[in-house]
Protein backbone atom coordinates (compact mmCIF):
# COMPACT_ATOMS: atom_id res chain seq x y z
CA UNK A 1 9.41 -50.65 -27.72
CA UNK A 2 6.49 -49.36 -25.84
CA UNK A 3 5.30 -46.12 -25.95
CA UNK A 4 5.78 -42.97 -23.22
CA UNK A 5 3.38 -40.49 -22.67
CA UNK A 6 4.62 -37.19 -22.67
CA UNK A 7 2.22 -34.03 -22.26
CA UNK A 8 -0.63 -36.66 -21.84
CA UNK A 9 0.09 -38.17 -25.10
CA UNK A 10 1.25 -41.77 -26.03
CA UNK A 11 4.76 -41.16 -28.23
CA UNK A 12 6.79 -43.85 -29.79
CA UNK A 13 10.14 -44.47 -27.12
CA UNK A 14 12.45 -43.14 -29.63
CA UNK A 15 15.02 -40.35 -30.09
CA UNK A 16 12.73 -39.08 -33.60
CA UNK A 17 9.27 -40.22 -31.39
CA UNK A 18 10.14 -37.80 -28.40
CA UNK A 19 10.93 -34.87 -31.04
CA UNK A 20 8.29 -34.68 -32.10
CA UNK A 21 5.81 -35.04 -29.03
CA UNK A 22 7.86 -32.06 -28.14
CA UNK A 23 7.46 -30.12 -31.25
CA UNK A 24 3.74 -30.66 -31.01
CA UNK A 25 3.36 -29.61 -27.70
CA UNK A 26 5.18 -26.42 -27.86
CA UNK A 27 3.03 -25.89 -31.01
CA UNK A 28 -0.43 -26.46 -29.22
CA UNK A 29 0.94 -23.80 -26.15
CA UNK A 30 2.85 -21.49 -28.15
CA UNK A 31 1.36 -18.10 -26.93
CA UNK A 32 1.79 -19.36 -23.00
CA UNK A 33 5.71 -19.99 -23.85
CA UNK A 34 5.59 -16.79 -25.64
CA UNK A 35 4.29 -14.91 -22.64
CA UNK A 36 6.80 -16.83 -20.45
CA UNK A 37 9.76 -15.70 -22.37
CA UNK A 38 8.76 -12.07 -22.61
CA UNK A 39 8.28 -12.13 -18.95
CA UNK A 40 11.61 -13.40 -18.79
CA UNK A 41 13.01 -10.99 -21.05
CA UNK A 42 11.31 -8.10 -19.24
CA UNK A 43 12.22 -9.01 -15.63
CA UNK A 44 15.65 -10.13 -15.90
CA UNK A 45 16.12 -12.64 -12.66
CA UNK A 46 12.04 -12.83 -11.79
CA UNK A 47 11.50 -16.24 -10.57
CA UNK A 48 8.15 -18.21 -11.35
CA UNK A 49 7.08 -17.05 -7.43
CA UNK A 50 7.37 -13.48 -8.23
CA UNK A 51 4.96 -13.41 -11.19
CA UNK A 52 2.17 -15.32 -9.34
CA UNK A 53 -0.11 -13.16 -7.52
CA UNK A 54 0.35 -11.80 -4.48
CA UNK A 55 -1.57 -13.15 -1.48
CA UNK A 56 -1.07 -11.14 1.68
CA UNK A 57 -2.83 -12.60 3.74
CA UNK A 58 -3.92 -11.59 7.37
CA UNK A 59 -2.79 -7.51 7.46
CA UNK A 60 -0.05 -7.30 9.99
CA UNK A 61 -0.93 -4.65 12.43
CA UNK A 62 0.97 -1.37 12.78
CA UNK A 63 1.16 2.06 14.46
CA UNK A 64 0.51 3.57 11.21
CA UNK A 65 0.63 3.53 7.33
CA UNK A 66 1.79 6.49 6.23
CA UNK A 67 2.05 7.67 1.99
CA UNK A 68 4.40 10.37 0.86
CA UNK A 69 3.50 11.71 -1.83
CA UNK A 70 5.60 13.47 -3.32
CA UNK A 71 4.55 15.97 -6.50
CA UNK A 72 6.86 15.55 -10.06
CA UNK A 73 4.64 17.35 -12.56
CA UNK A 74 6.18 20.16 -14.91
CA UNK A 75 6.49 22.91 -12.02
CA UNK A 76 9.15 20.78 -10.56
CA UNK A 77 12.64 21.24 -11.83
CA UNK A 78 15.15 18.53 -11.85
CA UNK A 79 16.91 20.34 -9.02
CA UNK A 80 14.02 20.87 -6.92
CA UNK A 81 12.75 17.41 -7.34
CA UNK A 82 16.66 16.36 -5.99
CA UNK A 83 15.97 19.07 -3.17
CA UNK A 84 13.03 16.92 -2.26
CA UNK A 85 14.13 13.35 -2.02
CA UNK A 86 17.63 14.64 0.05
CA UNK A 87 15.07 16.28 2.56
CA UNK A 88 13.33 13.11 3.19
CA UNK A 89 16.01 11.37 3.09
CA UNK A 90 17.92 13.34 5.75
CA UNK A 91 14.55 13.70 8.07
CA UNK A 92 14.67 9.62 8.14
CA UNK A 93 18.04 10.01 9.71
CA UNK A 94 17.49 12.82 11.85
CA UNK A 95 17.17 11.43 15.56
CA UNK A 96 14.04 12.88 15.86
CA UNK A 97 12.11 11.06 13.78
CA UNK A 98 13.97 8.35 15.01
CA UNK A 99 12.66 8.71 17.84
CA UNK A 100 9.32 9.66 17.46
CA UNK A 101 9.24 6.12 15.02
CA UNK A 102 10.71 4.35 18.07
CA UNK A 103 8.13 6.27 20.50
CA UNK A 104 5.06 5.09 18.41
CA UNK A 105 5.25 1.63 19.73
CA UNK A 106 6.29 -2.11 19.33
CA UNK A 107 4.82 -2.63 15.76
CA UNK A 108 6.61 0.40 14.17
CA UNK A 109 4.75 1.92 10.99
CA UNK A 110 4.40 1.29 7.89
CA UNK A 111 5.64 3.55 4.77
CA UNK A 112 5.84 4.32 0.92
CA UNK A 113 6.64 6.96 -1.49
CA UNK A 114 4.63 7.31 -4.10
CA UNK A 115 5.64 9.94 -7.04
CA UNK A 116 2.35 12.01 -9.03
CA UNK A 117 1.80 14.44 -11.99
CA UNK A 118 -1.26 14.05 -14.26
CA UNK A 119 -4.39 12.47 -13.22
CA UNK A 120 -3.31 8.89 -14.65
CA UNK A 121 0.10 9.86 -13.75
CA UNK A 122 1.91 8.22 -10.63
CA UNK A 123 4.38 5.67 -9.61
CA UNK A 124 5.15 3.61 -6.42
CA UNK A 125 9.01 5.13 -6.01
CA UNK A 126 9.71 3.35 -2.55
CA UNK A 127 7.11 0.27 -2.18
CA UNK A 128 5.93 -0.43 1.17
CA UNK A 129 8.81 -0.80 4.23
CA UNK A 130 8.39 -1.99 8.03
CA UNK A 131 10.07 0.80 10.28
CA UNK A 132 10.57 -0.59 13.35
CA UNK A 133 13.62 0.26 14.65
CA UNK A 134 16.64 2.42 13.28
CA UNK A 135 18.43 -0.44 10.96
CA UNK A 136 14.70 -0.09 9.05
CA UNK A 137 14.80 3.67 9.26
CA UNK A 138 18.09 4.11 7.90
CA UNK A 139 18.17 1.23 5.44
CA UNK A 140 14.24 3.52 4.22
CA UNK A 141 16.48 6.74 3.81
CA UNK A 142 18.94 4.57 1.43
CA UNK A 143 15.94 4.17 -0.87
CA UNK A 144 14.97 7.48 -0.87
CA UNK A 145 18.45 8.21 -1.67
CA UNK A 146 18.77 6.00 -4.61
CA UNK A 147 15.21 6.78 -5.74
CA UNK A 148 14.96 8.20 -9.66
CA UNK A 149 12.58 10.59 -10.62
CA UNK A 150 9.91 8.12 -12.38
CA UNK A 151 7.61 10.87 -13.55
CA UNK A 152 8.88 13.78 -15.44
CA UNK A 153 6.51 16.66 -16.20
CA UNK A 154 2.99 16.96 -16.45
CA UNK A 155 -0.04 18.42 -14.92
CA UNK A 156 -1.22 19.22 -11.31
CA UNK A 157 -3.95 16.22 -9.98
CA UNK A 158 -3.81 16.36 -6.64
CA UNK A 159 -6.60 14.43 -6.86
CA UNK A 160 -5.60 11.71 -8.61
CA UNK A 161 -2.52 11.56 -6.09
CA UNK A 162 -4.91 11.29 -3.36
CA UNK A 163 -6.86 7.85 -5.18
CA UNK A 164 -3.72 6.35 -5.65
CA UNK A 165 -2.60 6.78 -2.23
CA UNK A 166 -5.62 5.27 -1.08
CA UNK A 167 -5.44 2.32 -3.54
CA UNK A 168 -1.85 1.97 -2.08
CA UNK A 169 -3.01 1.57 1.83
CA UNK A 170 -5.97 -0.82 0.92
CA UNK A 171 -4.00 -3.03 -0.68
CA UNK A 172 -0.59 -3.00 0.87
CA UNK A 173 -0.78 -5.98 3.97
CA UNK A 174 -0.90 -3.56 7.08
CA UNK A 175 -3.61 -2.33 8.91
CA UNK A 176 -2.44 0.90 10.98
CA UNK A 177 -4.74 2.33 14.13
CA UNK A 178 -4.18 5.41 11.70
CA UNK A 179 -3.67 6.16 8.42
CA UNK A 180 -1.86 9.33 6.57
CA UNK A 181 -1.86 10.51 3.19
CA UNK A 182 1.18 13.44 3.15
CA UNK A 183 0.96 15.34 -0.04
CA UNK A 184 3.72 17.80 -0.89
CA UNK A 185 3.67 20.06 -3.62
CA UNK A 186 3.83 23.89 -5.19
CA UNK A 187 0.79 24.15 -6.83
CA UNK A 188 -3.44 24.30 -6.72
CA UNK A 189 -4.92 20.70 -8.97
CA UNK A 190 -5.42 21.57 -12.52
CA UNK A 191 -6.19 18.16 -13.97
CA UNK A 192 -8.18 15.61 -12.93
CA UNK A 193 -10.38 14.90 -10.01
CA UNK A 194 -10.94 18.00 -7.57
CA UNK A 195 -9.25 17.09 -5.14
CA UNK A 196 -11.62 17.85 -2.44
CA UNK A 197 -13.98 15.10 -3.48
CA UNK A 198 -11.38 12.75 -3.33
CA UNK A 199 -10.22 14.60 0.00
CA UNK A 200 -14.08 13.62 1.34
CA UNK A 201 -14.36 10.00 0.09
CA UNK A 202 -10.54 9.67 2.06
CA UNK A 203 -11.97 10.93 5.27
CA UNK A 204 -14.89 8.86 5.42
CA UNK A 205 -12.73 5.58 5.29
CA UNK A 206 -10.81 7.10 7.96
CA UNK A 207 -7.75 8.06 6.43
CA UNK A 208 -6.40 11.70 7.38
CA UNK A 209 -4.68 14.13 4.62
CA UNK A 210 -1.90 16.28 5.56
CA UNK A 211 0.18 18.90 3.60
CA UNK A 212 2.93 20.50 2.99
CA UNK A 213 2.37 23.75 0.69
CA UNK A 214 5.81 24.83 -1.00
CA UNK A 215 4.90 28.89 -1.33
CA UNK A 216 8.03 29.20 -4.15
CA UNK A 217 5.75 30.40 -7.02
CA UNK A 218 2.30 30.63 -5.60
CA UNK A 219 1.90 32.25 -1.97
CA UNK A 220 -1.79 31.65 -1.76
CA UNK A 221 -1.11 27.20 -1.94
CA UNK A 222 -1.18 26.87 1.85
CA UNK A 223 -4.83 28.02 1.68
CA UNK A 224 -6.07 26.02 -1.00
CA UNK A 225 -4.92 23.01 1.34
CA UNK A 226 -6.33 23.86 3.78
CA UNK A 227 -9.88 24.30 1.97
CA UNK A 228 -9.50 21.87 -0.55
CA UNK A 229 -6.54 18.89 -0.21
CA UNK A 230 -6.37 18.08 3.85
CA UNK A 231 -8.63 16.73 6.21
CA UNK A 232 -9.14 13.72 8.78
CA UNK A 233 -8.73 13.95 12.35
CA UNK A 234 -5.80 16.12 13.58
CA UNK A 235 -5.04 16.94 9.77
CA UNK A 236 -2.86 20.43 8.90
CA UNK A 237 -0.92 22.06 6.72
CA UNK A 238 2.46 23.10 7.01
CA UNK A 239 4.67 25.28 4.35
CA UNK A 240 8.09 25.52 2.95
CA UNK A 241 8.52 29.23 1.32
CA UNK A 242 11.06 27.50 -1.44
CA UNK A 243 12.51 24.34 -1.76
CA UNK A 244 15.71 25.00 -0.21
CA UNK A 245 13.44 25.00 2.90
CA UNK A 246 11.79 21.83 2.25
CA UNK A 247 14.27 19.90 4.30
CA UNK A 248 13.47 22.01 7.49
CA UNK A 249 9.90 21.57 6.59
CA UNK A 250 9.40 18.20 6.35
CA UNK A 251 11.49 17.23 9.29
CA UNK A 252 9.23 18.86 11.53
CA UNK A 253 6.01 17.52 9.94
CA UNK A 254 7.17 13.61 10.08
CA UNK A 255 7.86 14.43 13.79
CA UNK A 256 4.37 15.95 14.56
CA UNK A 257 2.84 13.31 11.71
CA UNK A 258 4.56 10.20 13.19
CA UNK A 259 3.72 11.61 16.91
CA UNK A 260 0.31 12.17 15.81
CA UNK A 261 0.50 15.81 16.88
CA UNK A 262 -1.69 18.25 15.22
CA UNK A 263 -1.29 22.08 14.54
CA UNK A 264 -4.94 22.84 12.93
CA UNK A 265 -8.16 20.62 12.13
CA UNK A 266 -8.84 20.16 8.14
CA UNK A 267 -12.43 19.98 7.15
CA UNK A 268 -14.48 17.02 7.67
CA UNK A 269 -16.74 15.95 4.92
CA UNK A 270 -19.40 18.09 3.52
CA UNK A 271 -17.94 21.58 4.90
CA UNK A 272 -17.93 22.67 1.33
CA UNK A 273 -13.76 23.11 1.65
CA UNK A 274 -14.51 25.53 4.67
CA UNK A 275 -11.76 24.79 6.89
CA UNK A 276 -12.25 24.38 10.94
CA UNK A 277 -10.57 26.26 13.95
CA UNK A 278 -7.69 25.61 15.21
CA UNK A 279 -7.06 22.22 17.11
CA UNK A 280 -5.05 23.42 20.50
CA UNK A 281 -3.41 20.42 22.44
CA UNK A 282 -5.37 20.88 25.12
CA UNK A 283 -9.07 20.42 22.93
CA UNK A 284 -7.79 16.86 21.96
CA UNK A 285 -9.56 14.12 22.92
CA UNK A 286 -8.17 12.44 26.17
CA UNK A 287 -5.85 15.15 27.12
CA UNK A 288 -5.65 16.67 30.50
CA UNK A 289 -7.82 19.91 31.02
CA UNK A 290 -5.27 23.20 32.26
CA UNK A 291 -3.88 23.89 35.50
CA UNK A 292 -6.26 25.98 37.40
């Protein structure tokens, strides 16, 4: 009987013949099956598509791309870190935000969570979701409901938080006519990166830095963001005095983020952390000058 090739090689057409083409093969690619099956074995259900790598392609325009990022290290309790995902998950839902999301225009905006502790130290918690109308909005708030805490102690890098975030918005298939970085925490960087650098290199690709300052164990954190973590056009700070008051807290800064409404300027790059004046409504560009 004539031989088959199998694999690219001629094997006698026989029960014994095809054995052992196969034998030999899986011999010769032993370490690619073994990578296959560990794959496998690590991503229960992954299909062959969803270990290739990702090509976006053209980045799908959008209002904005915002990052919450949201701070885990050792100051955070397990309580206060549960405090922290119900308040952004109940500001998603509040009609508000709702409608400031709905009010930003036809190609919604784009969002993630991110969690962060030490410098090497952070974790995509919610990966990147389309809001465009309140099915998305709600179905985002599910996540953040079900969302673990992936990080669990650790130090302060702000920093570090801040290159992450910007990793996540270069790579993440948007492009947003702006683009937010909103760090929360309780605490100044103690690890890591300062976070003003960072903060600088940020503003210059035209991203914008918000925060929000939780005051619970250190009063003076709303100042060191404003000198040393925000910064971008419109950029501000806003504070929660505990995290019981986070919720009230961060549903007012997603409305004024989202509607692109700012309370105070941060410093642009090279102000050596020196914050600027106030930004009144009326001083933005393209509003209407007072009543006379």
């Amino acid at each position: 009987m004539a031989p088959v090739r199998l694999f690219g090689m001629a094997v006698p057409c026989t029960t014994s013949g095809l054995v052992a083409g196969i034998s030999t093969e899986l011999r010769r690619h032993a370490s690619i099956f073994a990578v296959f099956f560990l794959l496998a074995a690590i991503l229960p259900g992954a299909s062959l598509a969803q270990l290739e790598p990702r090509n976006p392609g053209p980045r799908q325009p959008v209002e904005l791309e915002l990052v919450l990022a949201v701070d885990t290290s050792s100051s955070v309790s397990p309580e206060e870190f549960d405090l922290q995902m119900l308040g952004f998950a109940e500001a998603f839902r509040n009609p508000s935000v709702i409608a400031a999301i709905a009010a930003s225009g036809k190609s919604g905006i784009a969002v993630s969570m991110i969690q962060w502790s030490d410098n090497r130290r952070q974790h995509v918690a919610v990966d990147w979701e389309l809001l465009i109308d309140e099915a998305s909005i709600l179905a985002f708030a599910d996540y953040i409901d079900g969302t673990p805490r992936f990080l669990d102690g650790g130090g302060t890098a702000i920093g570090g938080a801040i290159e992450f975030s910007m990793n996540e918005i270069a790579h993440n298939g948007f492009e947003g006519r702006r683009k937010v970085i909103d760090i929360s925490g309780d605490g100044r960087a103690n690890q890591g990166a300062q976070p003003d650098n960072l903060r600088d290199l940020a503003v210059l690709q035209g991203l914008t830095i918000n925060g929000l300052a939780i005051l619970n164990e250190d009063t003076s954190v709303q100042n060191y963001y404003l000198s040393s973590v925000i910064g971008g056009s419109g950029a501000f700070v806003m504070t929660a005095n505990d995290y019981e008051s986070f919720s009230a807290a961060i549903l007012e800064k997603l409305v004024k983020e989202i509607g692109s409404v700012p309370i105070v300027q941060g410093p642009e790059p090279g102000q050596g952390g020196k914050p600027a004046p106030p930004l009144m409504a009326r001083d933005r560009p393209g509003a209407l000058p007072p009543d006379s």
